[in-house]
C-alpha atoms as a PDB file:
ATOM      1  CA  UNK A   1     -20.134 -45.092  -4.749  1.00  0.00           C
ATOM      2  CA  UNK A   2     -20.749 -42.768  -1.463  1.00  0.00           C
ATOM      3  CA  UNK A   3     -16.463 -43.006  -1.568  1.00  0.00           C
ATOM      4  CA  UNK A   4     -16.806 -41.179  -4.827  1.00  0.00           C
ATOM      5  CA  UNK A   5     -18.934 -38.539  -4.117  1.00  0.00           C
ATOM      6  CA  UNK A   6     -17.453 -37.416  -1.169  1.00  0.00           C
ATOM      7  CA  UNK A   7     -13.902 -36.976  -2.981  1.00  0.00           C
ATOM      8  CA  UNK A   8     -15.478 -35.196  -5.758  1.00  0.00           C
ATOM      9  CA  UNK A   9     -17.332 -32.792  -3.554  1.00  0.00           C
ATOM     10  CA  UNK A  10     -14.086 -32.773  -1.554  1.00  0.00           C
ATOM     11  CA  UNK A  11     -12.274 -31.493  -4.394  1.00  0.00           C
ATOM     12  CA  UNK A  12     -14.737 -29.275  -5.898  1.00  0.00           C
ATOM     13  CA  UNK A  13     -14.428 -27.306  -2.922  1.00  0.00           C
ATOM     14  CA  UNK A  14     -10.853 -27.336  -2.493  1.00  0.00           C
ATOM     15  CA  UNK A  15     -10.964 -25.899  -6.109  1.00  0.00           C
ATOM     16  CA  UNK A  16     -13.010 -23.279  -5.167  1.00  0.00           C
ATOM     17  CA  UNK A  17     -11.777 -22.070  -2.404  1.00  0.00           C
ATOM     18  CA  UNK A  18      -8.324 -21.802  -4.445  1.00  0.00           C
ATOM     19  CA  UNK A  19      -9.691 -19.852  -6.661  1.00  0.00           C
ATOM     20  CA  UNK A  20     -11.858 -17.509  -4.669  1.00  0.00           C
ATOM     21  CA  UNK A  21      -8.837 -16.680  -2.701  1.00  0.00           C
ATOM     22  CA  UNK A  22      -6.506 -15.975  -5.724  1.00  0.00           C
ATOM     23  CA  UNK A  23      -9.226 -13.454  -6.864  1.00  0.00           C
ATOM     24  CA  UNK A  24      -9.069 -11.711  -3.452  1.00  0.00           C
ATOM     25  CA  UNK A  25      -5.819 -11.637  -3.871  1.00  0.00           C
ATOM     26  CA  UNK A  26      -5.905  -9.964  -7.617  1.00  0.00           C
ATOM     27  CA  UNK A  27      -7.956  -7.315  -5.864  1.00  0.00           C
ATOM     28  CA  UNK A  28      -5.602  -6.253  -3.122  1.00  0.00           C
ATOM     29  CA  UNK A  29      -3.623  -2.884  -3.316  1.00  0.00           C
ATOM     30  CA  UNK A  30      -2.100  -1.986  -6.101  1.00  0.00           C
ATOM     31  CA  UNK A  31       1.749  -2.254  -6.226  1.00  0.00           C
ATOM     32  CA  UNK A  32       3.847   0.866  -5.599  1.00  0.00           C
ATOM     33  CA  UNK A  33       4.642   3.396  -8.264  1.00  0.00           C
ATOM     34  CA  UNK A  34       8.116   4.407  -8.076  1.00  0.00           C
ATOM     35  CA  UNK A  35       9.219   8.159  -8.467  1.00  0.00           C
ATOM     36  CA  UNK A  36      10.952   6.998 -12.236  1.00  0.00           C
ATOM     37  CA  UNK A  37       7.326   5.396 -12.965  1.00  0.00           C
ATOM     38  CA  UNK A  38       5.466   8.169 -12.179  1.00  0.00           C
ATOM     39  CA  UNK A  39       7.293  10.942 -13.894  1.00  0.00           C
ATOM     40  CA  UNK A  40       6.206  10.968 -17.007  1.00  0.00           C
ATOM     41  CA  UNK A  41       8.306  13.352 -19.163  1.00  0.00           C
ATOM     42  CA  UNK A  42      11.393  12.539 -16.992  1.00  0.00           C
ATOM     43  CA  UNK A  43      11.485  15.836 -15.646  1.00  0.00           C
ATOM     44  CA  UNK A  44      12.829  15.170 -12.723  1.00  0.00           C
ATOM     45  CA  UNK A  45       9.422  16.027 -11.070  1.00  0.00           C
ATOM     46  CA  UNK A  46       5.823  15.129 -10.635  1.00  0.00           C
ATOM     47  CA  UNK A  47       3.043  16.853 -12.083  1.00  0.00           C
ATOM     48  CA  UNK A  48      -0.522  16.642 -10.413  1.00  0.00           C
ATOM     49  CA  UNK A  49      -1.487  15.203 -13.820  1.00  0.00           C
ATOM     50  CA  UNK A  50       1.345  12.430 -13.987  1.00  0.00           C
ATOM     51  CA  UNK A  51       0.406  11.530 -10.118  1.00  0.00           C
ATOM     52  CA  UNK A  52      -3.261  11.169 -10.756  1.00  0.00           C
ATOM     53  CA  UNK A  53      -2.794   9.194 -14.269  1.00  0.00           C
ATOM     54  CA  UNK A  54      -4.427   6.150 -13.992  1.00  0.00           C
ATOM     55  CA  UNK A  55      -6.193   6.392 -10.593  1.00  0.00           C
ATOM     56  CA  UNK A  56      -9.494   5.034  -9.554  1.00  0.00           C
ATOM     57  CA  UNK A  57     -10.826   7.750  -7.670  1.00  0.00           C
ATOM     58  CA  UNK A  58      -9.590  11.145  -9.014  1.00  0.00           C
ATOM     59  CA  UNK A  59     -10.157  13.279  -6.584  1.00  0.00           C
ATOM     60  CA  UNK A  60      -8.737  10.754  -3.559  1.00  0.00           C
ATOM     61  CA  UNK A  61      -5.812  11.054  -5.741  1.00  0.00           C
ATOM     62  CA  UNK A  62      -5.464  15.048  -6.469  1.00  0.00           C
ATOM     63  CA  UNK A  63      -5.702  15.248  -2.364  1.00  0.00           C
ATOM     64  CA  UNK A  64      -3.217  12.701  -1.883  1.00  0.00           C
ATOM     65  CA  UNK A  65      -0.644  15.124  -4.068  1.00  0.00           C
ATOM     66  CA  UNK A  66      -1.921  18.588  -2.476  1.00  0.00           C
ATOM     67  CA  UNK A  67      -0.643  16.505   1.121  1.00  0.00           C
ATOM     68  CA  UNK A  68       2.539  15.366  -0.636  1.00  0.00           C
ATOM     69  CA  UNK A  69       3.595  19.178  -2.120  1.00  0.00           C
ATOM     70  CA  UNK A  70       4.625  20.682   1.080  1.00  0.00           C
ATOM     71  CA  UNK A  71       6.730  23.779  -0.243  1.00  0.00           C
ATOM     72  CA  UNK A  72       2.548  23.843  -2.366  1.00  0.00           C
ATOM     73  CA  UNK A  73       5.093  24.859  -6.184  1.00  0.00           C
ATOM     74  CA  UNK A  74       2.653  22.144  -7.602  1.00  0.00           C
ATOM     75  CA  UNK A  75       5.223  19.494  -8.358  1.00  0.00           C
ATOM     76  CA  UNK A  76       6.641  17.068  -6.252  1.00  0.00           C
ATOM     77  CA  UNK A  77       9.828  16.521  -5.974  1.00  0.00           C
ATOM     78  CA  UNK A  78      11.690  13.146  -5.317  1.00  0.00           C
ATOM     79  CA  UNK A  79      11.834  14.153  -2.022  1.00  0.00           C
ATOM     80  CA  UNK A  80       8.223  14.845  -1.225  1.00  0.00           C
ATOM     81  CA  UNK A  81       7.031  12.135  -3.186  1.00  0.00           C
ATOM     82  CA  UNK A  82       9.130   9.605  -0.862  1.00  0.00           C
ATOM     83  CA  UNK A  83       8.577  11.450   2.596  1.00  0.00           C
ATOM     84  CA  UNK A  84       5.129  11.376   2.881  1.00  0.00           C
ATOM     85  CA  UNK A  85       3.765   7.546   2.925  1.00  0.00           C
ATOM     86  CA  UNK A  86       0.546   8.395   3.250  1.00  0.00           C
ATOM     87  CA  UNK A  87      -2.341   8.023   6.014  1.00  0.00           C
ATOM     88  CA  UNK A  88      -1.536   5.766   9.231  1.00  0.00           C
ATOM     89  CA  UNK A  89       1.677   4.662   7.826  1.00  0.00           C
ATOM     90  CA  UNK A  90       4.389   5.854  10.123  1.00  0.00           C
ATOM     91  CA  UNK A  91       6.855   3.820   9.583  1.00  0.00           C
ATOM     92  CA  UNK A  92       8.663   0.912  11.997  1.00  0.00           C
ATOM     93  CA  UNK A  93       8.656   1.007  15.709  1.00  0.00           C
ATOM     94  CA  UNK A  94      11.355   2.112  17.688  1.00  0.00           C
ATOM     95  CA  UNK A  95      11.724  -0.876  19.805  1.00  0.00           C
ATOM     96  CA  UNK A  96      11.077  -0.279  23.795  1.00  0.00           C
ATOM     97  CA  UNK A  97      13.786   0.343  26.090  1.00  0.00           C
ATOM     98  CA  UNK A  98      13.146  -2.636  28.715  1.00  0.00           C
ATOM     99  CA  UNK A  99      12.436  -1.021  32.226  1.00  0.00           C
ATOM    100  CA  UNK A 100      15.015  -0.957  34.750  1.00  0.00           C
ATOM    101  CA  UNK A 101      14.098  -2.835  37.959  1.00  0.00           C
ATOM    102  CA  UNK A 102      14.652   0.118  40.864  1.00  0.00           C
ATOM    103  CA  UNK A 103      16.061  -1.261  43.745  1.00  0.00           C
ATOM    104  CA  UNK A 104      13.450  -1.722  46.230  1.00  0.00           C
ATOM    105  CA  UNK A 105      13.635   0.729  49.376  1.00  0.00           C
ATOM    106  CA  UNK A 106      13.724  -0.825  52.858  1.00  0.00           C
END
């Protein structure tokens, strides 16, 4: 009988914790839009309006596109929209160049 409980409670949790971790993982970022996603009227460029469609926050996003436009025409082009990844994300490392042991000096 004590067997019984114990498995059930084992696997209630087990259940649980499956499924509280595939919600977390539901709420994560959002997947990437791609240039061809984003533009719209297939244009071959992105309007403030077709770069803020859909977003949470607005105004996060209308910021986000002012950053991106850096010749400021009010489109971006597939170029700007690609260049600029957005805050803290730089890219890889370079690797470092191991340091050269200097001979030691008598």
């Amino acid at each position: 009988m004590k067997i019984d409980k114990l498995l059930i409670i084992g696997f209630s949790s087990i259940l649980l914790t499956s499924v509280v971790s595939a919600e977390g993982k539901d709420k994560e970022k959002a997947p990437k839009r791609t240039f061809e996603q984003v533009d719209a009227d297939k244009d071959g460029k992105v309007s403030q309006a077709e770069f803020t469609a859909g977003a949470k926050k607005e105004a996060k996003a209308k910021a986000r596109f002012k950053k991106k436009d850096k010749d400021a025409d009010g489109v971006l082009s597939k170029e700007e929209f690609a260049k600029c990844k957005g805050k803290g994300k730089k890219g890889p490392k370079k690797p470092k160049k191991p340091k050269k042991d200097k001979p030691e000096e008598e």
